[in-house]
N, C-alpha and C. Protein backbone atom coordinates (compact mmCIF):
# COMPACT_ATOMS: atom_id res chain seq x y z
N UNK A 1 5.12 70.65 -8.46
CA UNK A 1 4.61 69.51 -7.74
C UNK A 1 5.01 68.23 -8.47
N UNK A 2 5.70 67.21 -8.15
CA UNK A 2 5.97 66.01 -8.40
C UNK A 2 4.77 65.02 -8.53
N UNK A 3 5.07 64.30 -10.14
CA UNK A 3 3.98 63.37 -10.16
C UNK A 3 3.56 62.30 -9.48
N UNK A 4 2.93 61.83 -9.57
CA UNK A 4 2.05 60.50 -8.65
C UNK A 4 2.61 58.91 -9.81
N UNK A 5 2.93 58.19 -9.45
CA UNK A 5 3.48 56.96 -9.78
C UNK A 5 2.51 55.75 -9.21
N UNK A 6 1.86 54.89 -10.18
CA UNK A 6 1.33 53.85 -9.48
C UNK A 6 1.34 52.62 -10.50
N UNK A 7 2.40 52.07 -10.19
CA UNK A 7 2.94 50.49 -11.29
C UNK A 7 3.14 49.75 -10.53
N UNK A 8 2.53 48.48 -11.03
CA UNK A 8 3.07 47.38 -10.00
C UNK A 8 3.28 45.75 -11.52
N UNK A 9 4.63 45.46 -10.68
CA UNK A 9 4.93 44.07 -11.96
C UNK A 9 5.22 42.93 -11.13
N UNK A 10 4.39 41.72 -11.39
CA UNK A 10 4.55 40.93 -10.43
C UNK A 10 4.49 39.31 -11.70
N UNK A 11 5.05 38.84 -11.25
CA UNK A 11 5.44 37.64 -11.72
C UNK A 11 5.38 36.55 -10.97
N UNK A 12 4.51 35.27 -11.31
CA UNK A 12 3.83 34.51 -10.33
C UNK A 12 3.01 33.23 -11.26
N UNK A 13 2.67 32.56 -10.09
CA UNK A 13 1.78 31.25 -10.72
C UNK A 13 0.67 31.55 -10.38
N UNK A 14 -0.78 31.12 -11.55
CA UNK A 14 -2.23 31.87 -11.34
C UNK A 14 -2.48 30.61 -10.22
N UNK A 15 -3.23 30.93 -9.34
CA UNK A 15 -3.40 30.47 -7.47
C UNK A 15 -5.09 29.36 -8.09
N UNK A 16 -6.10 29.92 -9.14
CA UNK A 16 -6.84 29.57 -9.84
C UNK A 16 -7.40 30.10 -10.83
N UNK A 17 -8.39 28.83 -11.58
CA UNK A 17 -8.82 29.26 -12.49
C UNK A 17 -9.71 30.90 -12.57
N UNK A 18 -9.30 31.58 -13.76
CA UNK A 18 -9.51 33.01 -13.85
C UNK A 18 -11.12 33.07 -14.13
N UNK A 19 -11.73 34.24 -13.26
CA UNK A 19 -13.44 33.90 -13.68
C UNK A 19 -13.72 35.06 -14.16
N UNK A 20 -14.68 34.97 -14.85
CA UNK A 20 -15.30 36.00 -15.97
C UNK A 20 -16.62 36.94 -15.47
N UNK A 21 -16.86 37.83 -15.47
CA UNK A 21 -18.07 38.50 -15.14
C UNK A 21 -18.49 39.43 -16.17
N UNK A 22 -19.51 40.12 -16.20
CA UNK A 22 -20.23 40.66 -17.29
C UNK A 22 -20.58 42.46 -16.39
N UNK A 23 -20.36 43.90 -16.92
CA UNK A 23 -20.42 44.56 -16.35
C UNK A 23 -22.01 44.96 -16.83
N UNK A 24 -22.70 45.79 -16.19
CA UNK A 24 -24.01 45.85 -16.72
C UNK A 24 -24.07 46.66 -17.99
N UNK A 25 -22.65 46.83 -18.11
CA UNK A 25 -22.91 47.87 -20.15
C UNK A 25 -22.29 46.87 -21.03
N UNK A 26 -21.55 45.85 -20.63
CA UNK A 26 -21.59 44.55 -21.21
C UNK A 26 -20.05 44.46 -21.27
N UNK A 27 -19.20 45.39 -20.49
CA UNK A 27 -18.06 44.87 -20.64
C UNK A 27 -17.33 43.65 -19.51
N UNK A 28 -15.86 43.07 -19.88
CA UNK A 28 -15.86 41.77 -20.24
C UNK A 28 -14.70 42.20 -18.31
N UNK A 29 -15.19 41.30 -17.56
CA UNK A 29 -13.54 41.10 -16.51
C UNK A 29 -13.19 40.05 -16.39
N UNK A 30 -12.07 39.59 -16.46
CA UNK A 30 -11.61 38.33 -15.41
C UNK A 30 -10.59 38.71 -14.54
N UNK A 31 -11.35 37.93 -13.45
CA UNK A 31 -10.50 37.90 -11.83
C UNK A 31 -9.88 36.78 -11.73
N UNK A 32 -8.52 37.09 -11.33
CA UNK A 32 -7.91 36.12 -10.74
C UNK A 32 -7.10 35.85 -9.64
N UNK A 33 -6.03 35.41 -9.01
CA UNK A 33 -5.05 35.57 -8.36
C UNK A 33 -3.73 34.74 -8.53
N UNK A 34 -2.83 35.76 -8.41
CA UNK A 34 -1.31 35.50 -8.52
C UNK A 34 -0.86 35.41 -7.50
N UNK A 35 0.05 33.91 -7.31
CA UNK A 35 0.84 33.95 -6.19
C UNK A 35 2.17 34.18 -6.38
N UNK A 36 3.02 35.10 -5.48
CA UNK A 36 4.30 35.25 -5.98
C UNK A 36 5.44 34.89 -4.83
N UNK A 37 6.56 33.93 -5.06
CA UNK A 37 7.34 33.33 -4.08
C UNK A 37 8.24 34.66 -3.83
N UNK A 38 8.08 34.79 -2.29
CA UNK A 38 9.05 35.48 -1.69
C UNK A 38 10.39 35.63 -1.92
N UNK A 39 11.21 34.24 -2.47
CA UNK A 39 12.65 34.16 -3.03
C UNK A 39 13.64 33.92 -1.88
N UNK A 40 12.91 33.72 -0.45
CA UNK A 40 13.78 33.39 0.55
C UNK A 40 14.19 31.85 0.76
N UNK A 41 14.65 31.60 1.88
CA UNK A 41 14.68 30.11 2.49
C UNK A 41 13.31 29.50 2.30
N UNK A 42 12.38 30.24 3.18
CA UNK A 42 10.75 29.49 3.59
C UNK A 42 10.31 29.74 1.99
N UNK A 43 8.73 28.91 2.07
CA UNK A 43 8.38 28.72 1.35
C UNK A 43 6.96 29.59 0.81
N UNK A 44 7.22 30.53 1.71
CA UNK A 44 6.26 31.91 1.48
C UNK A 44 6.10 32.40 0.37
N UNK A 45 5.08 32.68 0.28
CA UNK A 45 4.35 33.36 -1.10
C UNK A 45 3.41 34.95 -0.39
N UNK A 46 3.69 35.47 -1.60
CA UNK A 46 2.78 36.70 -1.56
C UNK A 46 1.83 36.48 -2.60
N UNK A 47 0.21 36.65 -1.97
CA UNK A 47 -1.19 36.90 -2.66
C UNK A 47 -1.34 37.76 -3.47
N UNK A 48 -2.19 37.66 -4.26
CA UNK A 48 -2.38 39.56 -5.32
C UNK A 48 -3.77 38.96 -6.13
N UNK A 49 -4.61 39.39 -6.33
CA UNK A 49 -6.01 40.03 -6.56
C UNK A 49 -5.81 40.73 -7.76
N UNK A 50 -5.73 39.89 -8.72
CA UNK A 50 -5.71 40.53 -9.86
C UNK A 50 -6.76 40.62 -11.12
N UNK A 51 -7.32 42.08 -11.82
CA UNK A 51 -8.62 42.02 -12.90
C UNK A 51 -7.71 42.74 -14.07
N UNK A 52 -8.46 42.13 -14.85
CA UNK A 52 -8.12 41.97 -16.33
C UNK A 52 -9.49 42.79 -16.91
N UNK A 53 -9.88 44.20 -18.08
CA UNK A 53 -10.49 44.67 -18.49
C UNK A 53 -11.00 43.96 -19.80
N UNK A 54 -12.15 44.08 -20.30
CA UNK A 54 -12.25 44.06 -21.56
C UNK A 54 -11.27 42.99 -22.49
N UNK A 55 -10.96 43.70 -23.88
CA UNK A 55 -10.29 42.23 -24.54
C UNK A 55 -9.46 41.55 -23.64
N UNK A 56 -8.21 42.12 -22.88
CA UNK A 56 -7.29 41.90 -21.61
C UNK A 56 -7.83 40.70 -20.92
N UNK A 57 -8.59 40.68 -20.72
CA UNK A 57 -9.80 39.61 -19.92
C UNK A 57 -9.86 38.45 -20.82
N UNK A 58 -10.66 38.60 -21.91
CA UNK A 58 -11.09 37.89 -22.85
C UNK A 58 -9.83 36.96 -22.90
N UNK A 59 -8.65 37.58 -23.36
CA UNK A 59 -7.99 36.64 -23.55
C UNK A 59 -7.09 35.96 -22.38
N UNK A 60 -7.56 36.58 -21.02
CA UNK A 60 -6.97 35.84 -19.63
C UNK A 60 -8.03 34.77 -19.74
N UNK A 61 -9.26 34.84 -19.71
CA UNK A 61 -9.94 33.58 -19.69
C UNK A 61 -9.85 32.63 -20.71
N UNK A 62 -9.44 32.89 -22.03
CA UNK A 62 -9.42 32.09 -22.63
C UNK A 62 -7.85 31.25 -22.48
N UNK A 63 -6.93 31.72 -22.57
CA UNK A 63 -6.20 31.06 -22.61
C UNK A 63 -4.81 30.74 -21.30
N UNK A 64 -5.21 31.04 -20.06
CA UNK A 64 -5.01 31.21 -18.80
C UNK A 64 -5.85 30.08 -17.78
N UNK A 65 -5.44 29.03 -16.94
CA UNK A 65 -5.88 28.49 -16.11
C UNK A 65 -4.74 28.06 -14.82
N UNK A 66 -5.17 27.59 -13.68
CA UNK A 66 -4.52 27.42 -12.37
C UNK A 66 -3.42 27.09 -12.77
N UNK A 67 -2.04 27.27 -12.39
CA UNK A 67 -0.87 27.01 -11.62
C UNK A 67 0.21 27.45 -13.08
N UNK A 68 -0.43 28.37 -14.24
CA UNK A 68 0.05 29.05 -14.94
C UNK A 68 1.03 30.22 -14.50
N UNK A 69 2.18 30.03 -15.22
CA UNK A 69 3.15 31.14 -14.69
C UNK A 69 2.57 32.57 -16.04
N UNK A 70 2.50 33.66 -15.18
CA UNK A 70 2.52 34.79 -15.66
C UNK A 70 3.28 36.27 -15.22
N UNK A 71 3.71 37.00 -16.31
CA UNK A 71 3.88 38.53 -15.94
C UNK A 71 2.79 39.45 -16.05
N UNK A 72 2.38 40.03 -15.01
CA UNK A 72 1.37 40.85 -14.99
C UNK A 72 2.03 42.22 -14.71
N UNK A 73 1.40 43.02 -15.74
CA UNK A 73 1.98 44.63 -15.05
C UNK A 73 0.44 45.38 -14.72
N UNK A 74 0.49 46.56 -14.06
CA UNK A 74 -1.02 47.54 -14.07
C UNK A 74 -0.45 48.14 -12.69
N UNK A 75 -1.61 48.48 -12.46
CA UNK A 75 -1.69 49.61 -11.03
C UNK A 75 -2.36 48.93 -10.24
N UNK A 76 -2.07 49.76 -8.82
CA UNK A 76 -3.44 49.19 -7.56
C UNK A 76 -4.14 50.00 -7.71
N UNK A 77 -5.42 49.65 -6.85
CA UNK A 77 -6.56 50.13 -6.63
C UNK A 77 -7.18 49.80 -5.19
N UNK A 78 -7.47 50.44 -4.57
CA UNK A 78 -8.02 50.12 -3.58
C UNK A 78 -9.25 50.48 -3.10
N UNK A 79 -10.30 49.60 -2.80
CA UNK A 79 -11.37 49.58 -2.66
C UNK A 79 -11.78 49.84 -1.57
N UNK A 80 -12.97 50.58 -0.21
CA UNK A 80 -13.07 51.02 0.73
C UNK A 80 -14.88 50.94 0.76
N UNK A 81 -15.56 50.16 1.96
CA UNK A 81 -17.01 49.84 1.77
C UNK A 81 -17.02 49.72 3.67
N UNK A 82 -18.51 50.03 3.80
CA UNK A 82 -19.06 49.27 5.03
C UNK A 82 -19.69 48.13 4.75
N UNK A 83 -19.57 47.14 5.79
CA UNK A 83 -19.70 45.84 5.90
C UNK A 83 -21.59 46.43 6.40
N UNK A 84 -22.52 45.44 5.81
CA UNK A 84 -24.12 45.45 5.50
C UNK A 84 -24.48 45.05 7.29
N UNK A 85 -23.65 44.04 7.10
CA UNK A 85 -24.32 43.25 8.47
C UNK A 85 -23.54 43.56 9.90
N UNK A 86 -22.03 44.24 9.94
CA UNK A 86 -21.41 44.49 11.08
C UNK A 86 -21.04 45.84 11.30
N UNK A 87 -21.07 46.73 10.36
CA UNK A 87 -20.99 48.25 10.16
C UNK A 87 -19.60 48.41 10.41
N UNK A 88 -18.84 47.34 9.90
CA UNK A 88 -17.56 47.65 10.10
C UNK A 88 -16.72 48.26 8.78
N UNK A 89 -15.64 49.39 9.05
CA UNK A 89 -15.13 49.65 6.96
C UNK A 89 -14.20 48.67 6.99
N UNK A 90 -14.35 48.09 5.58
CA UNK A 90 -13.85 46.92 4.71
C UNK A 90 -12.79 47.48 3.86
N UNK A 91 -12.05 47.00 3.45
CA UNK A 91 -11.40 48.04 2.22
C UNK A 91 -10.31 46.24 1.94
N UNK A 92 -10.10 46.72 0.49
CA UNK A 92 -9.14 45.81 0.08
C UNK A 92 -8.21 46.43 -1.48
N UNK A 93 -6.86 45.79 -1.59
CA UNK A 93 -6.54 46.61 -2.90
C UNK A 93 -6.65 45.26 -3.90
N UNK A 94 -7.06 45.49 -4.67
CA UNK A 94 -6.25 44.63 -5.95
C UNK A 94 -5.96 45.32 -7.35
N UNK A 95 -4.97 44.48 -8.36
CA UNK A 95 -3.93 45.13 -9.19
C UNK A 95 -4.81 44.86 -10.31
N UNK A 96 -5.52 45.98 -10.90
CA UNK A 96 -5.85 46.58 -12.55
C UNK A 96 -4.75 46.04 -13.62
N UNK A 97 -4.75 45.28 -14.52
CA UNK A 97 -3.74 44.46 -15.49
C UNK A 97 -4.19 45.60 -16.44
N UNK A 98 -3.03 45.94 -16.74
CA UNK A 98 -2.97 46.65 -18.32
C UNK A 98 -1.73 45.61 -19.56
N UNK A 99 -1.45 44.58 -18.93
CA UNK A 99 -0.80 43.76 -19.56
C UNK A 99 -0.48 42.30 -18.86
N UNK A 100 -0.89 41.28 -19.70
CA UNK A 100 -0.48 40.20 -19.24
C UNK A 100 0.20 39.30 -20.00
N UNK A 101 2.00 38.72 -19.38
CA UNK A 101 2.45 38.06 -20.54
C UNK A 101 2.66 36.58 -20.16
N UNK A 102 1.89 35.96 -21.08
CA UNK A 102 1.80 34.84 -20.49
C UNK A 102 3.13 33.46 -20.67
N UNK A 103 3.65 32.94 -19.63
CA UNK A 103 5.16 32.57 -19.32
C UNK A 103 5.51 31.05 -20.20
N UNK A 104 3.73 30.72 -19.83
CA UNK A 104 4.32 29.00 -20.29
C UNK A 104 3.46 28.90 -21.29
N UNK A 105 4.16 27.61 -22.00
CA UNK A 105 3.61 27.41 -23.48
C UNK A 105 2.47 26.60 -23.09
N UNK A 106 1.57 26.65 -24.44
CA UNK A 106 0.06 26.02 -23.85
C UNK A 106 -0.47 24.62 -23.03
N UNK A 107 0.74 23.89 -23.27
CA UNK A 107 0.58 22.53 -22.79
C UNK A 107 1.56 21.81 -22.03
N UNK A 108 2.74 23.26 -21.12
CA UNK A 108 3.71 23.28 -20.19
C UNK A 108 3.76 23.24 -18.84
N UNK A 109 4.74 23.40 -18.52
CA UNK A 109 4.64 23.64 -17.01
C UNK A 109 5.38 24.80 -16.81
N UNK A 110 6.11 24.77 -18.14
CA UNK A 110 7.27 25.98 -17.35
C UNK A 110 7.71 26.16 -18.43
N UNK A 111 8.96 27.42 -18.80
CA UNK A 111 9.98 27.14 -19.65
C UNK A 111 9.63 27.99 -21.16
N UNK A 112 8.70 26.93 -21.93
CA UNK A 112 8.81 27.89 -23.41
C UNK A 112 7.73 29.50 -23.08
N UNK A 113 8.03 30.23 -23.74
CA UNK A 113 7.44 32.02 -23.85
C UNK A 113 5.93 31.59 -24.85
N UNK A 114 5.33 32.39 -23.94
CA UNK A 114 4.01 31.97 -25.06
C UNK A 114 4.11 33.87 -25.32
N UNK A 115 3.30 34.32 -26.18
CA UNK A 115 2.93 35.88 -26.59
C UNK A 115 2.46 36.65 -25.55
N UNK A 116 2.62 37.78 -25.18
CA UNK A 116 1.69 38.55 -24.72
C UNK A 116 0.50 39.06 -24.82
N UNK A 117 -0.35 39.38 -23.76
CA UNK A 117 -1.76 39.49 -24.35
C UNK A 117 -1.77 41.08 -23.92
N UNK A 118 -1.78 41.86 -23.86
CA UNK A 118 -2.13 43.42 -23.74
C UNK A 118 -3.86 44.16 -24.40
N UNK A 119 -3.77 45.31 -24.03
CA UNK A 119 -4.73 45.92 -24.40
C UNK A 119 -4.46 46.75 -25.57
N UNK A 120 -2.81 46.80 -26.67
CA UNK A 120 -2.85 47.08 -27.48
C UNK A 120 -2.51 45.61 -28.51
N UNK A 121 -2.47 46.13 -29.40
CA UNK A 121 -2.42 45.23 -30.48
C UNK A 121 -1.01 44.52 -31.12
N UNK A 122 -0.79 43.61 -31.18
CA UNK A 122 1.12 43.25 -31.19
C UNK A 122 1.44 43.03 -32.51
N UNK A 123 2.47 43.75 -32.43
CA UNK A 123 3.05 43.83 -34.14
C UNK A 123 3.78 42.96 -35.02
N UNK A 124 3.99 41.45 -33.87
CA UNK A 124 4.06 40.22 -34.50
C UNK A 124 4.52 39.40 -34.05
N UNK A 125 4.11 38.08 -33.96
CA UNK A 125 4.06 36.84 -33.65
C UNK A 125 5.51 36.09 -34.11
N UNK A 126 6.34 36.67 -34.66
CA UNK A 126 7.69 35.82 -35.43
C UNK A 126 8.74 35.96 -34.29
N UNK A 127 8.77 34.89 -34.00
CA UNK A 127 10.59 34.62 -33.13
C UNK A 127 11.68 35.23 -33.44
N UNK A 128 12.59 35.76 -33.04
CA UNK A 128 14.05 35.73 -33.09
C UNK A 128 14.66 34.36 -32.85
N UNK A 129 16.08 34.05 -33.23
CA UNK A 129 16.51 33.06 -32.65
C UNK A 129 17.75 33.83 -33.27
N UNK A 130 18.47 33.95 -31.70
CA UNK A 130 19.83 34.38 -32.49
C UNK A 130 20.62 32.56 -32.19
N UNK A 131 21.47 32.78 -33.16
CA UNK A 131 22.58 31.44 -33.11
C UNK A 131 23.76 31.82 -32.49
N UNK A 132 24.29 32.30 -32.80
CA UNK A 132 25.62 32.55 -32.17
C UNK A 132 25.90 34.23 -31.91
N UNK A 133 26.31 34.29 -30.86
CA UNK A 133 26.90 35.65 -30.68
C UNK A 133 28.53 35.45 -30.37
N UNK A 134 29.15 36.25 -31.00
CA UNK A 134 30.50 36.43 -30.84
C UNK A 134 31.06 37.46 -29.17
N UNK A 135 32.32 37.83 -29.01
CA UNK A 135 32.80 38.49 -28.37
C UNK A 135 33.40 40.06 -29.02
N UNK A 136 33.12 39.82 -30.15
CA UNK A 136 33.77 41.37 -31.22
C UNK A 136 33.07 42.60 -30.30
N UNK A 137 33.81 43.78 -30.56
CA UNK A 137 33.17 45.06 -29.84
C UNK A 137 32.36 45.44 -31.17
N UNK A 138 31.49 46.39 -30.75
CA UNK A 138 30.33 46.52 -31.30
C UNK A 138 30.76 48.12 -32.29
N UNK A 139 31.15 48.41 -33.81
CA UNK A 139 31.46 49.10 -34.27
C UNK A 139 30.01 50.26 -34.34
N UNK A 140 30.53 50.96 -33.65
CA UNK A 140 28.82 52.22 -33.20
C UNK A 140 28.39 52.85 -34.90
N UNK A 141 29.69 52.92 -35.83
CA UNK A 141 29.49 53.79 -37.10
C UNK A 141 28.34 52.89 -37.64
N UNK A 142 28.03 51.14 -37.50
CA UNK A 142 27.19 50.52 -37.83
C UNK A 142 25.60 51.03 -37.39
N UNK A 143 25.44 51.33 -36.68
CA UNK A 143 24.10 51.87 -35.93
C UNK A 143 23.18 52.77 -36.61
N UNK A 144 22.16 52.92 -37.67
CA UNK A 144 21.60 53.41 -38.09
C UNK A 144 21.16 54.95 -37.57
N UNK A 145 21.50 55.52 -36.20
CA UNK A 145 20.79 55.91 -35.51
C UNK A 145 21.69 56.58 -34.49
């Protein structure tokens, strides 16, 4: 039997500010939404409903607000309820973040890479900067590996 696959990576500007809620065992969410441009002529955008867990959260609210460009990766989820007052079923999906990398630098619009925020721990904060790359072919006996 073939496995089940459920990833979704969407890249987008946050639509608003990300809000915080408290679960009743005290863990941490923030909700938000990503809008993501279609890439056509028009000026269409696609919506997305996106929650952030625990630290993941913590640090979407802290350092995340409106019209912020981000990469978000995680899964859907889709939710399924009767409506209280019309007995009608409701259902909606939104995307579980298991990583969010956030695009613009803190006081940007666009352009510089700020760090990623994930639910594991990052093994370091130091830049690359390459200067120059040549056209030489790449001698493989060099390759550690």
């Amino acid at each position: 039997m073939a496995r089940s696959i459920n990833q979704v990576i969407l890249m987008g500007r946050l639509t608003r500010d990300p809000e915080q809620r408290t679960t009743t065992t005290g863990k941490t969410i923030a909700s938000f939404s990503v809008a993501v441009d279609r890439g056509g002529q028009d000026d269409a955008a696609d919506f997305f409903n996106v929650t952030a867990w625990e630290k993941l959260g913590e640090l979407v609210i802290q350092y995340l607000a409106k019209g912020r460009r981000v990469l978000v990766q995680g899964r859907l989820r889709q939710d399924s309820w009767e409506d209280k007052e019309t007995g009608k079923k409701q259902s909606r999906i939104e995307v579980v973040a298991t990583d969010v990398t956030f695009l613009d630098g803190p006081n940007s619009e666009g352009g510089a890479s700020a760090p990623a925020a994930s639910g594991r721990p990052a093994s370091s904060n130091k830049d690359v900067v390459i200067e120059d790359i040549d056209d030489k072919p790449i001698d493989l006996s060099e390759i550690p590996f």
